[in-house]
N, C-alpha and C. Protein backbone atom coordinates (compact mmCIF):
# COMPACT_ATOMS: atom_id res chain seq x y z
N UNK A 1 -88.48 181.14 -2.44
CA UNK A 1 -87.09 181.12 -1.99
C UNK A 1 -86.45 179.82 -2.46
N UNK A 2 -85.50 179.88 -3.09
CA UNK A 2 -84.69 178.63 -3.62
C UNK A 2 -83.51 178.26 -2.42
N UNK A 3 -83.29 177.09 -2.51
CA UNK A 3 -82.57 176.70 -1.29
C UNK A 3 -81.23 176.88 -2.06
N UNK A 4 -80.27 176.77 -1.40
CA UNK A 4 -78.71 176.63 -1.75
C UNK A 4 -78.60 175.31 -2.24
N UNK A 5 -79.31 174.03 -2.19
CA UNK A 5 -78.75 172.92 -2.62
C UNK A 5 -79.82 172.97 -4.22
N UNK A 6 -79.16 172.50 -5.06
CA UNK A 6 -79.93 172.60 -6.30
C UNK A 6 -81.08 171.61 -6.52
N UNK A 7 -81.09 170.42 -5.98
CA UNK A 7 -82.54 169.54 -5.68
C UNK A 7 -83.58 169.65 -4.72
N UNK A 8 -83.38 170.90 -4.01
CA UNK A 8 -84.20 171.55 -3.20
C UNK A 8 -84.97 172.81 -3.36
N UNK A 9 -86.15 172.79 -3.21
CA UNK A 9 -86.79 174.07 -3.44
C UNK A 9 -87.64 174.13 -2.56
N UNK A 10 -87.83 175.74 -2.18
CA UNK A 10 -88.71 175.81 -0.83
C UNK A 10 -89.03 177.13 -1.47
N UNK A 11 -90.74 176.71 -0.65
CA UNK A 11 -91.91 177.99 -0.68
C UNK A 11 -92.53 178.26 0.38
N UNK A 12 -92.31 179.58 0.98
CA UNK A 12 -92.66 180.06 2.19
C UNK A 12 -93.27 181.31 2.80
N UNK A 13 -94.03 181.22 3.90
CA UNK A 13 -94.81 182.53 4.43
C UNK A 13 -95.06 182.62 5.45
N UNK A 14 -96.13 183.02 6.16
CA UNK A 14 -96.40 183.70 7.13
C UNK A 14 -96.89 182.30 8.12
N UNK A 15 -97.60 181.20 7.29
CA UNK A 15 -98.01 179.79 7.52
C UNK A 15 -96.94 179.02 7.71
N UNK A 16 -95.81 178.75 7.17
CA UNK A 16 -95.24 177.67 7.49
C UNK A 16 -94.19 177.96 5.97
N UNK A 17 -93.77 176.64 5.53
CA UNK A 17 -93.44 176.33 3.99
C UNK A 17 -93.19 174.90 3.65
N UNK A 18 -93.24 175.00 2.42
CA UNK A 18 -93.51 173.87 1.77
C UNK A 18 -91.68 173.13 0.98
N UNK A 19 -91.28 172.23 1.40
CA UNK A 19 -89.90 172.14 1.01
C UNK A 19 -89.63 170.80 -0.34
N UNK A 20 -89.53 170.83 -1.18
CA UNK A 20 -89.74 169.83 -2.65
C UNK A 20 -88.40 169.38 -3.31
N UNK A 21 -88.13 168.25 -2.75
CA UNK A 21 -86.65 167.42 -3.28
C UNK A 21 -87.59 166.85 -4.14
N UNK A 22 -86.81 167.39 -5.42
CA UNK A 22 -87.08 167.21 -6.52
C UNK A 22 -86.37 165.62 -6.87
N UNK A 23 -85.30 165.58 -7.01
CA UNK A 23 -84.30 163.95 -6.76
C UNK A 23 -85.31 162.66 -6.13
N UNK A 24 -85.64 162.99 -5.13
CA UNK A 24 -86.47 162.27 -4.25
C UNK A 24 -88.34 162.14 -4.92
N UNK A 25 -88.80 163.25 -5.44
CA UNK A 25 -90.04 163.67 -5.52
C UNK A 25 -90.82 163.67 -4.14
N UNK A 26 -90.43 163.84 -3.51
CA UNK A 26 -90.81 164.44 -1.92
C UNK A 26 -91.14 165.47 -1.47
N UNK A 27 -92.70 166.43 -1.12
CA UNK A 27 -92.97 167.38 -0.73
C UNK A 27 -93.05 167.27 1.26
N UNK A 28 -92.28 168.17 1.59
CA UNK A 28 -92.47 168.15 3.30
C UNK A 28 -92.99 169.59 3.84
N UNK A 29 -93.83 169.39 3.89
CA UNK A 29 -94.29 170.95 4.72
C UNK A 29 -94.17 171.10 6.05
N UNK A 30 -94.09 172.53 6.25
CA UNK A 30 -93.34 172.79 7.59
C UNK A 30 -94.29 173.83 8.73
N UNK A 31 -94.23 173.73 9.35
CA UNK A 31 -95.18 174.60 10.46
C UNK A 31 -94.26 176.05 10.20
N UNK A 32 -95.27 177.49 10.85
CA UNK A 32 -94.57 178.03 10.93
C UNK A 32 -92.54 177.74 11.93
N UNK A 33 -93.02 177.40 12.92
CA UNK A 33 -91.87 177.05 13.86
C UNK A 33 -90.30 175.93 13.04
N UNK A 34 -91.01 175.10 12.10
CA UNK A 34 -90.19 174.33 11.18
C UNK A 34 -89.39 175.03 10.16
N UNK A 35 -90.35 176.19 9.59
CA UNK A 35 -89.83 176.66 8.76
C UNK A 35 -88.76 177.65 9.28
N UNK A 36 -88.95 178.43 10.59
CA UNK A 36 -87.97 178.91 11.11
C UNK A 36 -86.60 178.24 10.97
N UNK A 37 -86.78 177.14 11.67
CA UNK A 37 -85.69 176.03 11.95
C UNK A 37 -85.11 176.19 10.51
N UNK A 38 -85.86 175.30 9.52
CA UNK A 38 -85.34 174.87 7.89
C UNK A 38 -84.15 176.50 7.58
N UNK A 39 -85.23 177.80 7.68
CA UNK A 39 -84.25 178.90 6.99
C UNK A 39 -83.18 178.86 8.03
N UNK A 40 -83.02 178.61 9.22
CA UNK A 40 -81.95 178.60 10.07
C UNK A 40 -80.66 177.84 9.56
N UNK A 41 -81.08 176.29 9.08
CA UNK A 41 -80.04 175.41 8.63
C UNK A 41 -79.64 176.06 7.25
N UNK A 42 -80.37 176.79 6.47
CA UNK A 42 -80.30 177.61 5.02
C UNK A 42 -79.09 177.79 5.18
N UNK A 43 -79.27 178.77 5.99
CA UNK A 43 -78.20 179.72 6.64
C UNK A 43 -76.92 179.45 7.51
N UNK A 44 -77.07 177.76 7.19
CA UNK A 44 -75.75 176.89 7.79
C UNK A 44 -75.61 177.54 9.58
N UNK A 45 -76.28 178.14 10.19
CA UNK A 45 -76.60 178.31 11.53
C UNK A 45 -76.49 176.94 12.43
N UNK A 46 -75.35 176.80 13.51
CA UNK A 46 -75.84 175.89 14.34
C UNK A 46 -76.85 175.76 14.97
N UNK A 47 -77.78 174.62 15.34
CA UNK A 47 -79.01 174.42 15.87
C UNK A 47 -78.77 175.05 17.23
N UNK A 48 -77.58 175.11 18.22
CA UNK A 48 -77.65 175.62 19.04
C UNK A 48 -77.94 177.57 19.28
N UNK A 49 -77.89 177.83 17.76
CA UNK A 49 -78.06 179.70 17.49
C UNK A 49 -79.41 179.49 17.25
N UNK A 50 -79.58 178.67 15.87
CA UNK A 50 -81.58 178.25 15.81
C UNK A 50 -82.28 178.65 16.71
N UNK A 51 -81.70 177.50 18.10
CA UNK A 51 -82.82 177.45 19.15
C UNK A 51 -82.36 178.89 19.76
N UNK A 52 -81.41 179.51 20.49
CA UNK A 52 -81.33 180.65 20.54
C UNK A 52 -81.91 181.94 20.45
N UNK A 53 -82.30 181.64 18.80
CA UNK A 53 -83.06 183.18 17.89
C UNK A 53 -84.96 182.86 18.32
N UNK A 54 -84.77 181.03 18.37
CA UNK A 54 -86.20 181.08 18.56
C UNK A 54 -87.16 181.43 19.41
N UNK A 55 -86.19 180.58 20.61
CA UNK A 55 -86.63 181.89 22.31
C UNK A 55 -86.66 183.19 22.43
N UNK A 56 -85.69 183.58 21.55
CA UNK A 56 -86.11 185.60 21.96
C UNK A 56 -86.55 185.74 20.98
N UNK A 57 -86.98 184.95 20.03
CA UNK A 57 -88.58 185.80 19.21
C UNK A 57 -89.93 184.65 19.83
N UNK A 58 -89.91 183.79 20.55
CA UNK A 58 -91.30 183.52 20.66
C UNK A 58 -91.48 183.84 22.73
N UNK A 59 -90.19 183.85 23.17
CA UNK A 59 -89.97 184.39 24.54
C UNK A 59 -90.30 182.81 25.01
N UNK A 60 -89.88 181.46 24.52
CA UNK A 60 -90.23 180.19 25.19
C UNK A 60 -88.40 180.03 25.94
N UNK A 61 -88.43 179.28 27.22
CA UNK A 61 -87.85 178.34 27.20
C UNK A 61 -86.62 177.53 26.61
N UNK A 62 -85.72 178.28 26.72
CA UNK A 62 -84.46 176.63 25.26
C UNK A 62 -85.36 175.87 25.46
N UNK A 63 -85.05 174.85 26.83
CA UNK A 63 -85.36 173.63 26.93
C UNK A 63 -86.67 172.99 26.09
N UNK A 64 -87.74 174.09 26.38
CA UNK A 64 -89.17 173.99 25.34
C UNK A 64 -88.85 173.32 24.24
N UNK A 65 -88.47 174.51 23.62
CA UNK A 65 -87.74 174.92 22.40
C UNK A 65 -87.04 173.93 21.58
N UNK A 66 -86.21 173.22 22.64
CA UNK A 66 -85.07 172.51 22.05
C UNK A 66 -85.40 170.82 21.97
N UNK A 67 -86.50 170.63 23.25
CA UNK A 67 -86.74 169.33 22.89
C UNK A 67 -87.28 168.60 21.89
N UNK A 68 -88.59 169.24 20.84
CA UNK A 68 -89.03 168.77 19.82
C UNK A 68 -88.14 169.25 18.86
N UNK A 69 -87.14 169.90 18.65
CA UNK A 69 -85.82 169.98 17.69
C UNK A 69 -85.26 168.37 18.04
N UNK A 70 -85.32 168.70 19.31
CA UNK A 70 -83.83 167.47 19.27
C UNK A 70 -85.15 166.21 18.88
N UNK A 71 -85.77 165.56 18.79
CA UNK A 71 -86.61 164.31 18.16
C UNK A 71 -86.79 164.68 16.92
N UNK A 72 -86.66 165.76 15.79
CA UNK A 72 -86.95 166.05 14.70
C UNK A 72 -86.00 165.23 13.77
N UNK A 73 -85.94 164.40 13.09
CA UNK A 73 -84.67 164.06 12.30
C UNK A 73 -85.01 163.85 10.51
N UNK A 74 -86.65 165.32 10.34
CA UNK A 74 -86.49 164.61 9.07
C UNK A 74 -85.63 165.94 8.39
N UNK A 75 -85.04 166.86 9.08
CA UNK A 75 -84.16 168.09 8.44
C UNK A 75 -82.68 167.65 7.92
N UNK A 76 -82.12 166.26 8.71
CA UNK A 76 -81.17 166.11 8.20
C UNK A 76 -81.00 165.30 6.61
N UNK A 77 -82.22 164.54 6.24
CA UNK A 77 -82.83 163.74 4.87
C UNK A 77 -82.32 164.84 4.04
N UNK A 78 -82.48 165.77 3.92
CA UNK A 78 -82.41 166.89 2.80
C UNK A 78 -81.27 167.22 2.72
N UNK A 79 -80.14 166.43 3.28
CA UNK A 79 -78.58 166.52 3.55
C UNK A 79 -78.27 167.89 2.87
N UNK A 80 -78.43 169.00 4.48
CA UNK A 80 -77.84 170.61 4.05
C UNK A 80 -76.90 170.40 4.50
């Protein structure tokens, strides 16, 4: 899957994915749960829909959910 920004490229599955700023030479891999998140921002989705979609597919909690989002800050580096 190619990202929308052109120095970004992402490879992904059932595991997680792997995200490669090429500009940077930076590989960041992602848990499954990250990679959710990452295709969420793809998709220019507010984090508040993110966390949303993520509770009624894993049946957690927002609050769960939302607290290791909200300490995450290496999604914004990849300025989507």
């Amino acid at each position: 899957m190619a990202s929308g920004k052109t120095h970004l490229r992402t490879v992904a599955d059932q595991d997680g994915a792997a995200v490669l700023d090429v500009e940077r030479g930076l590989i960041t891999t992602l848990n499954p749960t990250g990679a959710f998140v990452w295709h969420g921002l793809e998709r220019g989705e507010p984090l508040e829909t993110i966390i949303a979609n993520l509770t009624t597919e894993t049946g957690g909690e927002p609050l769960v959910v939302f607290r290791p989002l909200q300490q995450t800050r290496d999604f914004p580096r990849f300025s989507l």
